[in-house]
Protein backbone atom coordinates (compact mmCIF):
# COMPACT_ATOMS: atom_id res chain seq x y z
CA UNK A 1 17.39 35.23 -38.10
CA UNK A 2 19.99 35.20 -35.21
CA UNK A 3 17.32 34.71 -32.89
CA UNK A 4 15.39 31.65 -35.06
CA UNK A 5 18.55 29.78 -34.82
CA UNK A 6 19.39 29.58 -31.51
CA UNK A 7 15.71 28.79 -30.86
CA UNK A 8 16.05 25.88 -33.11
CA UNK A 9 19.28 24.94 -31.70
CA UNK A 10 17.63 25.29 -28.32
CA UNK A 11 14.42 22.85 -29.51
CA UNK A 12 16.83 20.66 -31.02
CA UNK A 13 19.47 20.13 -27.67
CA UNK A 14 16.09 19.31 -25.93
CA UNK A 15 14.72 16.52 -28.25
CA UNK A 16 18.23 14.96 -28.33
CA UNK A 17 18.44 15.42 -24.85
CA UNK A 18 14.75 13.68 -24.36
CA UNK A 19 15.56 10.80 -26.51
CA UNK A 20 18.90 10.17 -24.36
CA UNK A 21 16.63 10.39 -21.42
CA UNK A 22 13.82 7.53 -23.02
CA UNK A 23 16.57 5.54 -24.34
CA UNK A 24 18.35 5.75 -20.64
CA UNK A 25 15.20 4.64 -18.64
CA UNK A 26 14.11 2.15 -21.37
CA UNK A 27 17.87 0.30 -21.05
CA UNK A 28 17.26 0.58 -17.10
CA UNK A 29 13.56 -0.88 -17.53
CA UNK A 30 14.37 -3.69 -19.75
CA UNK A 31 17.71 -4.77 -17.97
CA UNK A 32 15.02 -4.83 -14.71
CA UNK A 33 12.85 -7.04 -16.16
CA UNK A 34 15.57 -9.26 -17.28
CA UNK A 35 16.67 -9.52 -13.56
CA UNK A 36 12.99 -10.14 -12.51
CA UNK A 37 12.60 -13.42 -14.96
CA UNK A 38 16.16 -14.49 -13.87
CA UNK A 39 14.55 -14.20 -10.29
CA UNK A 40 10.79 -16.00 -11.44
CA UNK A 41 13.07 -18.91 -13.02
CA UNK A 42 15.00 -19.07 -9.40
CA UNK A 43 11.86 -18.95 -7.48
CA UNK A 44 10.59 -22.02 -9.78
CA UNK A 45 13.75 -24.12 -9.53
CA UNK A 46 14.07 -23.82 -6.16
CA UNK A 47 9.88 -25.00 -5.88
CA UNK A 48 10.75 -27.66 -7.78
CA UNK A 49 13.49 -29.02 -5.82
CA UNK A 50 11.40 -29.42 -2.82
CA UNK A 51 8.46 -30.86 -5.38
CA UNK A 52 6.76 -27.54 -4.56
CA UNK A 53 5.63 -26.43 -8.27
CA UNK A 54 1.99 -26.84 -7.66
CA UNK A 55 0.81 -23.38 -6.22
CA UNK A 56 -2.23 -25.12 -4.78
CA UNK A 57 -1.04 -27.72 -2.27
CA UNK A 58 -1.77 -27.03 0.84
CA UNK A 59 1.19 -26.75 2.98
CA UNK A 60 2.34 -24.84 6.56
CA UNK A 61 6.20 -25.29 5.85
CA UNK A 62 7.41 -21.91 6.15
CA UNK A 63 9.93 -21.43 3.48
CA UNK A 64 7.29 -22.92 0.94
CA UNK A 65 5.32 -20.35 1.61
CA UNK A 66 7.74 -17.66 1.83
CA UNK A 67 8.80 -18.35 -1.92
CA UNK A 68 5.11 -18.80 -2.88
CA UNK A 69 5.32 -15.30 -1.76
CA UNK A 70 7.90 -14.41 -4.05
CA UNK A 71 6.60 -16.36 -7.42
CA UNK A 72 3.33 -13.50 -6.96
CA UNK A 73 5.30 -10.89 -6.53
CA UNK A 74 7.82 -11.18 -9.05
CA UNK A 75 5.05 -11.92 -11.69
CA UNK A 76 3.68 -8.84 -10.56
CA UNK A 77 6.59 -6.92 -10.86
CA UNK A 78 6.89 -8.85 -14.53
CA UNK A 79 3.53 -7.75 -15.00
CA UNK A 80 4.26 -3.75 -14.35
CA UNK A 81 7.72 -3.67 -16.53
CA UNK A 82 6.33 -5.29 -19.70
CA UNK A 83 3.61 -2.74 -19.56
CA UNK A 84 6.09 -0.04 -18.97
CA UNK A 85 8.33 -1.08 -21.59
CA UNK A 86 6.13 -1.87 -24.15
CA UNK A 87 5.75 0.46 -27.21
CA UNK A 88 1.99 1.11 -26.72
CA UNK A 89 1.78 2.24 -23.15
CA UNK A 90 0.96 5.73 -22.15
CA UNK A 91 1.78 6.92 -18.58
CA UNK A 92 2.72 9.98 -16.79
CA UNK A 93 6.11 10.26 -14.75
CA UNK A 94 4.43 10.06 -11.22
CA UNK A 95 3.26 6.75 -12.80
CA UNK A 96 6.49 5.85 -13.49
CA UNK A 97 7.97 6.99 -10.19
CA UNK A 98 4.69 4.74 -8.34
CA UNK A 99 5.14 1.59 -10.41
CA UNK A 100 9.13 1.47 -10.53
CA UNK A 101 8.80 2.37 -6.61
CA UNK A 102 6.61 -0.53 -6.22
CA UNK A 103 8.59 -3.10 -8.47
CA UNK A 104 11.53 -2.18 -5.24
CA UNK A 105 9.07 -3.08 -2.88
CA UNK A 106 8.09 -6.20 -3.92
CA UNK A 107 11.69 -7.60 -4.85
CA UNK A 108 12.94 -5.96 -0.95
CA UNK A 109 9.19 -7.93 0.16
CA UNK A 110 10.19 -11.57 -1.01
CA UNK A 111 14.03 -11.01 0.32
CA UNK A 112 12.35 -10.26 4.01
CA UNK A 113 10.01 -12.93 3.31
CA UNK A 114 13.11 -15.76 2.85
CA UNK A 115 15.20 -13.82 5.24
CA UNK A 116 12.67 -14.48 7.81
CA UNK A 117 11.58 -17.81 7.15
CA UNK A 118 15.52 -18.73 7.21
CA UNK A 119 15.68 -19.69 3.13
CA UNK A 120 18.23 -17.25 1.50
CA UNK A 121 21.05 -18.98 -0.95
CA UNK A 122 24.11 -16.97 -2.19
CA UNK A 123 22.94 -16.61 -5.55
CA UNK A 124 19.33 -14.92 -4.69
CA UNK A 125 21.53 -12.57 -2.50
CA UNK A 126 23.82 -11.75 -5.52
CA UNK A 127 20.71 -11.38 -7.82
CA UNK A 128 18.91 -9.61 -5.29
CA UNK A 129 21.62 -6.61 -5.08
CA UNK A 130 22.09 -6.58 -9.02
CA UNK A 131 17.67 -5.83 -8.93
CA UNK A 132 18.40 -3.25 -6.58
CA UNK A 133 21.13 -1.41 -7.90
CA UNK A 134 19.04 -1.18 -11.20
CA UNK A 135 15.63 -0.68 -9.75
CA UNK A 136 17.48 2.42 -8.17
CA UNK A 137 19.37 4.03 -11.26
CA UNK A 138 15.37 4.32 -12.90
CA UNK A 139 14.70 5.89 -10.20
CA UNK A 140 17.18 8.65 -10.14
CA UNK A 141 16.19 8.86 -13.96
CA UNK A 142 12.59 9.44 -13.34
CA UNK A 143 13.03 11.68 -10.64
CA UNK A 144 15.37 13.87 -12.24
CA UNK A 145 12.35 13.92 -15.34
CA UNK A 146 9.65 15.39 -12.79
CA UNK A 147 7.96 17.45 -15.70
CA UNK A 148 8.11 14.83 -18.30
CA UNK A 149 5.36 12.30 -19.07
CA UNK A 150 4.25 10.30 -21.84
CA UNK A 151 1.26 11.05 -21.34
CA UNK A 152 -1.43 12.94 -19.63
CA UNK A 153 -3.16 11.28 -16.59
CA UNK A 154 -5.35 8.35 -16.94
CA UNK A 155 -8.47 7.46 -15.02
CA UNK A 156 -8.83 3.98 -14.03
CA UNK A 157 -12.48 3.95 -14.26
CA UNK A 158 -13.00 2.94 -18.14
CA UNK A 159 -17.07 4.22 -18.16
CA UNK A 160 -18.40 7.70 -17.52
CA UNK A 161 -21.26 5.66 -16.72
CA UNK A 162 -19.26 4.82 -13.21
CA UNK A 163 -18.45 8.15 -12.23
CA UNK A 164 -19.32 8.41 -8.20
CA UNK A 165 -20.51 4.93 -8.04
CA UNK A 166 -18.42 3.80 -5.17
CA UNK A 167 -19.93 6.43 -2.96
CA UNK A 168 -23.66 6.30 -4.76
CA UNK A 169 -24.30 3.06 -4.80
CA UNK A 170 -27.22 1.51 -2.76
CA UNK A 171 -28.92 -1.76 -3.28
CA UNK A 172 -32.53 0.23 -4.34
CA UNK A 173 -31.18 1.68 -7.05
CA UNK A 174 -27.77 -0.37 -8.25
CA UNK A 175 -27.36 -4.10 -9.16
CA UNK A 176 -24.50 -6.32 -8.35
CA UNK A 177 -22.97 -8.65 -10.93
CA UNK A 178 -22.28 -11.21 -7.77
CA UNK A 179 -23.73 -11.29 -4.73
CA UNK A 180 -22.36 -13.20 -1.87
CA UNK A 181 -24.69 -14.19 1.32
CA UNK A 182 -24.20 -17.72 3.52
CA UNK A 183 -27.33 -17.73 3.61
CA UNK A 184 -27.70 -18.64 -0.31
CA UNK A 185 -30.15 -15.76 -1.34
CA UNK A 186 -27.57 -14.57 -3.18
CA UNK A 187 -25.36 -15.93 -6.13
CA UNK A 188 -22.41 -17.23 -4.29
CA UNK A 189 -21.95 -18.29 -0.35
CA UNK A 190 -18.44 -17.20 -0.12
CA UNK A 191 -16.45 -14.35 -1.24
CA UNK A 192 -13.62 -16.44 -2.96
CA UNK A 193 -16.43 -18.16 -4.93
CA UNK A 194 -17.56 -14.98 -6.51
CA UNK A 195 -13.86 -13.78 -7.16
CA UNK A 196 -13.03 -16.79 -8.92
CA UNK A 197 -16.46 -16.73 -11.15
CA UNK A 198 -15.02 -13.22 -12.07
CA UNK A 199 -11.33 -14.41 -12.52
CA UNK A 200 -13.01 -16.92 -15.11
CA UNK A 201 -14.73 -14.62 -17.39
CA UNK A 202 -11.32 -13.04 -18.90
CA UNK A 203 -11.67 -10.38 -21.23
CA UNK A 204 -15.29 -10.61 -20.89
CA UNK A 205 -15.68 -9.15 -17.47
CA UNK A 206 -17.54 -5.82 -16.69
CA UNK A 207 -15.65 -2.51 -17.09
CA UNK A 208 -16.12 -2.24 -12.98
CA UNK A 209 -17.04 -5.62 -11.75
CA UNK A 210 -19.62 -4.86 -8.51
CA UNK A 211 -19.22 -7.85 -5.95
CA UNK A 212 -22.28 -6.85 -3.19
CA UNK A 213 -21.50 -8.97 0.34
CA UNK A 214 -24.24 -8.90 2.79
CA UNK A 215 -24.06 -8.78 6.55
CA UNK A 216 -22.22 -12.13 7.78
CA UNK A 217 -19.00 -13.10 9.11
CA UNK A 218 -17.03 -14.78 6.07
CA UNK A 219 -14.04 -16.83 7.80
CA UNK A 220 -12.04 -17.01 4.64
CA UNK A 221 -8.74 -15.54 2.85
CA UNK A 222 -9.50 -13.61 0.03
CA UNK A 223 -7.37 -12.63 -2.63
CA UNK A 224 -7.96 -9.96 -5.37
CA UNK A 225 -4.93 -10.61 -8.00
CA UNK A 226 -2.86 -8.23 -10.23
CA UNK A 227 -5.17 -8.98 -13.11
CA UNK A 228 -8.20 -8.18 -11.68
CA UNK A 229 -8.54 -4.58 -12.31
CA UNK A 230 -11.34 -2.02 -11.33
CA UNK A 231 -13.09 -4.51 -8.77
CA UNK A 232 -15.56 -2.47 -6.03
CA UNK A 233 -16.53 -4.09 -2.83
CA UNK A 234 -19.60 -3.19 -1.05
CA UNK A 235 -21.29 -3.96 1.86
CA UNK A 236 -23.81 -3.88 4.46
CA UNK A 237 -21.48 -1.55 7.13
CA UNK A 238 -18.98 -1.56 9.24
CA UNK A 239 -19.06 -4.56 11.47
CA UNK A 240 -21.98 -5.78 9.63
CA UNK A 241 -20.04 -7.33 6.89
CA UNK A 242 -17.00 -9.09 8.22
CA UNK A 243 -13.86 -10.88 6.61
CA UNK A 244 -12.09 -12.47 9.03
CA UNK A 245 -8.72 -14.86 9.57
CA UNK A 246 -6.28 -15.57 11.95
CA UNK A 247 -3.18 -16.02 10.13
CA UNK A 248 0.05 -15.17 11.73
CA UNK A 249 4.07 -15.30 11.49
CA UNK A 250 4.79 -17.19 15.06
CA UNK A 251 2.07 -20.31 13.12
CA UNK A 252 4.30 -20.24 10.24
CA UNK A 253 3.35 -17.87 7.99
CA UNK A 254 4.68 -14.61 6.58
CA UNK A 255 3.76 -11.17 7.06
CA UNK A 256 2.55 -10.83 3.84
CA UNK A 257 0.53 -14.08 3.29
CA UNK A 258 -0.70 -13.69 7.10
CA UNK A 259 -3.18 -11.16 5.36
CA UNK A 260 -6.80 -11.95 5.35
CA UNK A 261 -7.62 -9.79 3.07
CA UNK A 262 -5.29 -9.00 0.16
CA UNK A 263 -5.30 -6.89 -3.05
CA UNK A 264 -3.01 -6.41 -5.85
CA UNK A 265 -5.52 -5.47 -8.75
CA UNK A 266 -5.41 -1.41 -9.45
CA UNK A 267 -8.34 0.52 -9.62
CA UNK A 268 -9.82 -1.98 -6.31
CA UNK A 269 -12.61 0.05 -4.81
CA UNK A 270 -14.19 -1.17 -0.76
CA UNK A 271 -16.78 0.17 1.32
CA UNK A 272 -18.74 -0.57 4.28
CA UNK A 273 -17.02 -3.49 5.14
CA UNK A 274 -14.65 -4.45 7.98
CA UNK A 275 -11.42 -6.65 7.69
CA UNK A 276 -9.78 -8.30 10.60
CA UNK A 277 -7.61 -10.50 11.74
CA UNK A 278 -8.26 -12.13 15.20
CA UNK A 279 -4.78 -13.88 16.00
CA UNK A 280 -4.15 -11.62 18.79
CA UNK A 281 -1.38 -9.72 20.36
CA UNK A 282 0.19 -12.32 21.83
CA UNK A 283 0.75 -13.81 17.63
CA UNK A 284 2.42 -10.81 16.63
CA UNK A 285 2.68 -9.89 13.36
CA UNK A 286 -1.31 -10.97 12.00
CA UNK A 287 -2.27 -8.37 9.00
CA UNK A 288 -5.83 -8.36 8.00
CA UNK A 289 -5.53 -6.37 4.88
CA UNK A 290 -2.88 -5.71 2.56
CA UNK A 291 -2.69 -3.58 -0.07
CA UNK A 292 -0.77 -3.11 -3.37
CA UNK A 293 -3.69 -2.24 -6.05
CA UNK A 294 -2.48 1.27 -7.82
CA UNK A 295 -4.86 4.18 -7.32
CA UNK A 296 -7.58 2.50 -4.71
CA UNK A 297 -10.16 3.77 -2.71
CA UNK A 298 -11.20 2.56 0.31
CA UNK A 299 -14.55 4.39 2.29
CA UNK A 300 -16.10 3.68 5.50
CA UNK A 301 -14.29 0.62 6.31
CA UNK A 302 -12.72 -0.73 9.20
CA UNK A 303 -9.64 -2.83 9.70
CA UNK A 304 -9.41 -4.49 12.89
CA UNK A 305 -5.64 -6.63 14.44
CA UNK A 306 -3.02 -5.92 16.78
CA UNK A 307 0.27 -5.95 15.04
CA UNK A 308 0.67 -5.14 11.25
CA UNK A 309 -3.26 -4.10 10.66
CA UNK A 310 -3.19 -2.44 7.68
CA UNK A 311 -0.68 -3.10 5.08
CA UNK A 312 -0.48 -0.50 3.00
CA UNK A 313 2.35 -2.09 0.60
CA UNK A 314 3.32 -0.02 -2.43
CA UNK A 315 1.89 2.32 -5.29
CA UNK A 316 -1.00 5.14 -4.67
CA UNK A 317 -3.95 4.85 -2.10
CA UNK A 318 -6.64 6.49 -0.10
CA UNK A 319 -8.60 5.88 2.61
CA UNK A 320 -11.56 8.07 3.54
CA UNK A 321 -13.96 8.07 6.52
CA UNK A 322 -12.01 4.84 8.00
CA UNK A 323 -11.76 2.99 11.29
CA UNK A 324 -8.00 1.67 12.01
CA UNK A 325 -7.71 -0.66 15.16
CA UNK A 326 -3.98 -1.81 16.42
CA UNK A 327 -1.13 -1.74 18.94
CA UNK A 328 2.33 -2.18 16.94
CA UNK A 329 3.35 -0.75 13.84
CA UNK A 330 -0.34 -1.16 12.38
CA UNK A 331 -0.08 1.33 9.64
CA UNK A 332 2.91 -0.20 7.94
CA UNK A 333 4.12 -0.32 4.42
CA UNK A 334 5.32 1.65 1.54
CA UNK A 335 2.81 2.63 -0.34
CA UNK A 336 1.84 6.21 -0.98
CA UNK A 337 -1.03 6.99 1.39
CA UNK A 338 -3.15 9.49 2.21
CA UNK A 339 -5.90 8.84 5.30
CA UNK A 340 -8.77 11.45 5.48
CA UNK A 341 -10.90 11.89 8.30
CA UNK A 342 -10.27 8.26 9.54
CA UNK A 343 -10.39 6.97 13.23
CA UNK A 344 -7.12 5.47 14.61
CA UNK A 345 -7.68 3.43 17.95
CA UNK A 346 -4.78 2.23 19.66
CA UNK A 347 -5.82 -1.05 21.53
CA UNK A 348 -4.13 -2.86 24.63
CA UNK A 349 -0.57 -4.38 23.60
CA UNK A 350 0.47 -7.47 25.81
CA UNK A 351 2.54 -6.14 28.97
CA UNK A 352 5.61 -4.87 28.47
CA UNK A 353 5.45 -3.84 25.08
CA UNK A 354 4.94 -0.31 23.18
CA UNK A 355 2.70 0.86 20.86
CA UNK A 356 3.62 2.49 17.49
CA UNK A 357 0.89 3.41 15.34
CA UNK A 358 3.19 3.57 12.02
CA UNK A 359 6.38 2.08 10.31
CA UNK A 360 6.67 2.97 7.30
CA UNK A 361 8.58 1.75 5.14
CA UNK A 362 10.61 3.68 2.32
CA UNK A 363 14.24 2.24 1.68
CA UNK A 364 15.03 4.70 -1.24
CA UNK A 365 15.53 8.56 -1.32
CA UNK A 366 14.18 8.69 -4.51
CA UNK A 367 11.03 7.24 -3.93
CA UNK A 368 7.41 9.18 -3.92
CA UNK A 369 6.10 7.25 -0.98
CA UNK A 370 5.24 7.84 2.59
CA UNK A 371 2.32 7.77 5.31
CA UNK A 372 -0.05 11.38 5.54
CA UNK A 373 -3.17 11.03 8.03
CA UNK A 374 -4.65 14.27 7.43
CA UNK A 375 -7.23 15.38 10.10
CA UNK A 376 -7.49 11.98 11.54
CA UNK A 377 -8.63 11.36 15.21
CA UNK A 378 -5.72 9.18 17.48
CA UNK A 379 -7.49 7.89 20.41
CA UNK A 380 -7.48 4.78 22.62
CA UNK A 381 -9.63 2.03 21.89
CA UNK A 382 -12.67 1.45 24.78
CA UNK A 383 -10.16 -1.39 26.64
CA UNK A 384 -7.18 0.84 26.08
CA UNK A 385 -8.72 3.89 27.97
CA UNK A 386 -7.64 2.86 31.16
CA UNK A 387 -4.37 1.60 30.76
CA UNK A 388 -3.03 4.32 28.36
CA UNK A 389 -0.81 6.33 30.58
CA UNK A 390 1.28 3.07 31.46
CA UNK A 391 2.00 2.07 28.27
CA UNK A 392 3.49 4.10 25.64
CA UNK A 393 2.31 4.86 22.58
CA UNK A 394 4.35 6.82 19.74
CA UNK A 395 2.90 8.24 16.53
CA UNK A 396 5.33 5.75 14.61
CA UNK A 397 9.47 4.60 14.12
CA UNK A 398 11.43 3.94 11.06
CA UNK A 399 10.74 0.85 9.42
CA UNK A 400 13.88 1.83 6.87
CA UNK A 401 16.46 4.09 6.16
CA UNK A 402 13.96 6.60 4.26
CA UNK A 403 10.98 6.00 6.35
CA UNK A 404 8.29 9.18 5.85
CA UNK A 405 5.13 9.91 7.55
CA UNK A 406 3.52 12.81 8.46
CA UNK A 407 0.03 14.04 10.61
CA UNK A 408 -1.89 16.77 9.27
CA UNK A 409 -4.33 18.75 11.41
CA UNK A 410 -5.12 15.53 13.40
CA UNK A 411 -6.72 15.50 16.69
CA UNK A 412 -3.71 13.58 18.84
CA UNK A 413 -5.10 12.12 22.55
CA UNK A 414 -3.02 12.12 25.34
CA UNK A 415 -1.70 8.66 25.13
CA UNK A 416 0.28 9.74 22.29
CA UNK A 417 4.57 10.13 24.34
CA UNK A 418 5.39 13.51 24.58
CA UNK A 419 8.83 12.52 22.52
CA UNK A 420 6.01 11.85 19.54
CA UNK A 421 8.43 9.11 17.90
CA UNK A 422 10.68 6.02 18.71
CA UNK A 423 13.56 4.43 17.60
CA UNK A 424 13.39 1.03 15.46
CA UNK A 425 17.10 0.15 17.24
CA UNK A 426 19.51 2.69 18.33
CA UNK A 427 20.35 5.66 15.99
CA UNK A 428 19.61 3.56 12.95
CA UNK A 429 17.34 6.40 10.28
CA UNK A 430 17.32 9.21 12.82
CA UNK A 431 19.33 11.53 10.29
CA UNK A 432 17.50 10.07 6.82
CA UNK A 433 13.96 9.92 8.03
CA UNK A 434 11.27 12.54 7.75
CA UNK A 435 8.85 12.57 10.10
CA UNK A 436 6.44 15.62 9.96
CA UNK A 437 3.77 17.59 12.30
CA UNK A 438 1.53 20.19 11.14
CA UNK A 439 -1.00 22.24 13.07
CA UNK A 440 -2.34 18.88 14.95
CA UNK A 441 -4.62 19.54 18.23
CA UNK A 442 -5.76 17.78 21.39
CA UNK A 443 -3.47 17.00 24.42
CA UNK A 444 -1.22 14.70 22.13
CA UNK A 445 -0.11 17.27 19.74
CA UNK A 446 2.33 19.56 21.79
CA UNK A 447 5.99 19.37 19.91
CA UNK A 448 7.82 21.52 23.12
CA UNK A 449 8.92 17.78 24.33
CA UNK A 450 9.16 16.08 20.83
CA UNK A 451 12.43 14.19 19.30
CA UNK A 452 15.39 16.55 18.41
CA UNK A 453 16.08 14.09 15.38
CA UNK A 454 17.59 15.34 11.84
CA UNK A 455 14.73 14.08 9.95
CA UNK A 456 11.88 15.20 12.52
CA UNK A 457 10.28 18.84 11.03
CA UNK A 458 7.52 20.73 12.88
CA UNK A 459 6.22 21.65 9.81
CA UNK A 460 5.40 25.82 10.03
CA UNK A 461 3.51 26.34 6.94
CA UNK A 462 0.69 25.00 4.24
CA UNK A 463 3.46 25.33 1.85
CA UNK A 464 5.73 22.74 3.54
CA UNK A 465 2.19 20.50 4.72
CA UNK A 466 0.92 21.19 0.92
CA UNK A 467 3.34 18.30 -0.42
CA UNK A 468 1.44 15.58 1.15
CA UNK A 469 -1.58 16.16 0.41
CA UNK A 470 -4.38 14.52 -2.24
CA UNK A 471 -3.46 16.77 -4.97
CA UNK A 472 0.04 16.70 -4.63
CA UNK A 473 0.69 13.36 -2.96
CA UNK A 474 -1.19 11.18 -5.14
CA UNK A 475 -2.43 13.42 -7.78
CA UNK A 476 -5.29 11.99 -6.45
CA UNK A 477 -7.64 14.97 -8.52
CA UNK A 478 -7.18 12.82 -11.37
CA UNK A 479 -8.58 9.59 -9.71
CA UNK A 480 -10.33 9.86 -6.64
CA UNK A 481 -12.91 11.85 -7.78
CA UNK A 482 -14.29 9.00 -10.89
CA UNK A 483 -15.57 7.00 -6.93
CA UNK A 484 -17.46 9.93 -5.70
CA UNK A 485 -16.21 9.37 -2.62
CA UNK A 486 -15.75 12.75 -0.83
CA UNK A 487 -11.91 14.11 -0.30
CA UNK A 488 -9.97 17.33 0.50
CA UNK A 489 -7.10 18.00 -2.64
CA UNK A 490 -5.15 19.96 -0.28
CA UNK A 491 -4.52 21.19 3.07
């Protein structure tokens, strides 16, 4: 009887102690979201002043542009609370954990964005360190909760019928529901044409909406929003099908709307396509795809700049069987990442400057995120080759305070330093980063001469590597596989 009671007690203690913990997070949540519509209504007064309300005048001035960037990510952020806080969600805590994460990223995204563009006011700074402070206490919540979810995993994919379509489909044997060629054999002559015709069908579009683009160079900025879930991209092959731009910071725009190619929609599925952005070295910071969709997939792609490539921004990704062209920090972001078997060529910067292959870009402890590039290949690009041993190139530096990347088995060239990693400016994150190695080959991958940094680790067994992989990283087992596309769960 003794020992019935103290079990009870025991069950009892835990249920209070749960409902503390729901109540806690929910308070944290909704007091979030209230600072994120107090933020939207800032972002819209201050449009307004300048006569800016209409999203879709076209305009270069650069703080226009950097508070357009703001208005889409807020309502994205607006978008992932009121799902989180609402009664009738399900989610697991990594979920949590991803989407809270990302809700950081995008308010710390549209402060850089005004910082840089030279439009920051007193009270956005004041409401901006409130967010923050917030933003961070669910985090401590969740990650103190690691066991607890409200659910088990869900699948993006919302038909069995789509299981392994992303790496099974072929044009013989699959249809498209829009198919874009210039040439007008197929139902649209530009990619935005055939996103919009899917935008417009609401609550009536496919479970997995299959946009087919065949072999062309499309010279136009795409943009897949937060409401467009479970879209797949295919098509014809690397540098057969091409989406291209040249937007840049130095011609007035922002890092993140310099992107030629972006995606916020979860569940966004690519292949066989490349995405570039032709601005150049000499234009600095030129993205050509950006990234912020929750659980995607992207297979046999290619992304092609100089600075700022690939923007892997926030929540859970995965990039299989890739090609990765750049010179400076052009595998940036703060996403959660995992790149398998991908090629990483490190071009020709513009004289004098260094090449760093990552910056990642996590500014919280707390956070799940980080870079892995699991047996990857790091060599130069063909125009590189010749002028790699007089210009450095480092496997990344620290974006922020937290910054976290690691290389996994990875075939390193000899143009990689021998010190491995450099310095954003001075000392700043050499104690709070973690930068990893672990059982990487070729003439790059010797650690004798690496960095004697705090947060460096030669990592010295599976069981350390094991924590950044697909299964544990993203718990990518209960996603990747609905694409078919081939991946390794751990090390």
């Amino acid at each position: 009887m003794a020992t019935y009671a103290t079990a009870l007690l025991l069950l009892l203690s835990l249920v209070t102690t749960t409902t503390t913990f729901c109540l806690q997070e929910m308070e944290v949540l909704q007091m979030a979201q209230t600072q994120v519509s107090e933020a939207m209504s800032w972002v819209d007064n201050s449009m307004r002043l300048h006569g800016l309300e209409s999203m879709s005048i076209s305009s270069n001035i650069s703080s226009v542009l950097a508070l357009r960037d703001c208005a889409k990510l807020y309502e994205e952020s607006e978008f992932r609370l009121s799902h989180m806080v609402s009664k009738n969600s399900s989610y697991t805590n990594d979920d949590a954990l991803t989407w809270v994460s990302a809700v950081m990223t995008n308010h710390r995204t549209c402060l850089d964005g005004l910082k840089e563009k030279g439009y920051f006011q007193g009270h956005q700074f004041f409401l901006g360190r409130n967010m923050s402070r917030l933003l961070g206490q669910a985090l401590v919540l969740y990650s103190k909760n690691k066991v607890k979810g409200k659910a088990p995993p869900q699948r993006i994919t919302t038909s069995e019928e789509n299981d392994g379509l992303l790496e099974s489909w072929d044009l013989a044997n699959n249809n498209a529901h829009f198919t874009v060629a210039h040439d007008g054999s197929g139902t649209y002559r530009t990619i935005k044409e055939a996103v919009d015709a899917l935008s417009s069908m609401g609550h009536n579009r496919p479970g997995r909406a299959i946009i087919y683009v065949k072999a062309g160079v499309y010279n136009e900025k795409v943009e897949i929003g937060n409401k467009l879930h479970n879209v797949m991209f295919v098509g014809d092959g690397i540098d057969k099908t091409i989406v291209t731009g040249n937007r840049n910071v130095p011609h007035g725009y922002t890092t993140l709307n310099s992107a030629t190619f972006d995606v916020s929609g979860d569940g966004f599925w690519a292949r066989d396509m490349t995405f570039e952005n032709t601005a150049g070295p000499e234009n600095h910071q030129a993205v050509a795809l950006k990234v912020s969709s929750d659980l995607s997939v992207f297979y046999r792609c290619s992304f092609k700049a100089y600075q700022d490539t690939l923007y892997v921004h926030s929540n859970r990704q995965f990039y299989r069987d890739c090609h990765i062209y750049g010179t400076i920090d052009f595998i940036f972001g703060d996403a959660t990442v995992v790149l398998q078997n991908c090629d990483i060529f490190v071009r020709k910067p513009m004289s004098q400057q260094t090449n760093f292959i990552t910056a990642q870009g996590r500014d919280d402890p707390n956070k799940p995120t980080g870079i892995s590039i699991q047996s990857c290949r790091v060599r130069p690009s063909s125009e590189f080759s010749m002028f790699k041993d007089s210009i450095k190139t480092f496997l990344g530096r620290p974006w922020r305070k937290y910054s976290r990347t690691v290389y996994l088995k990875s075939d390193l060239d000899g143009l990689i330093h021998p010190k491995g990693w450099g310095e954003w400016e001075g000392n700043f994150a050499l104690s709070t980063l973690y930068y990893g190695e672990y059982m990487n080959t070729g003439n790059g991958a010797s650690t004798q001469n690496r960095v004697n940094w705090p947060g460096f680790h030669v990592l010295s067994s599976a069981n350390e590597a094991s924590h950044f992989t697909v299964s544990q990283f993203l718990q990518g087992e209960h996603w990747i596989q609905a694409s078919g596309v081939p991946f390794w769960s751990g090390i």
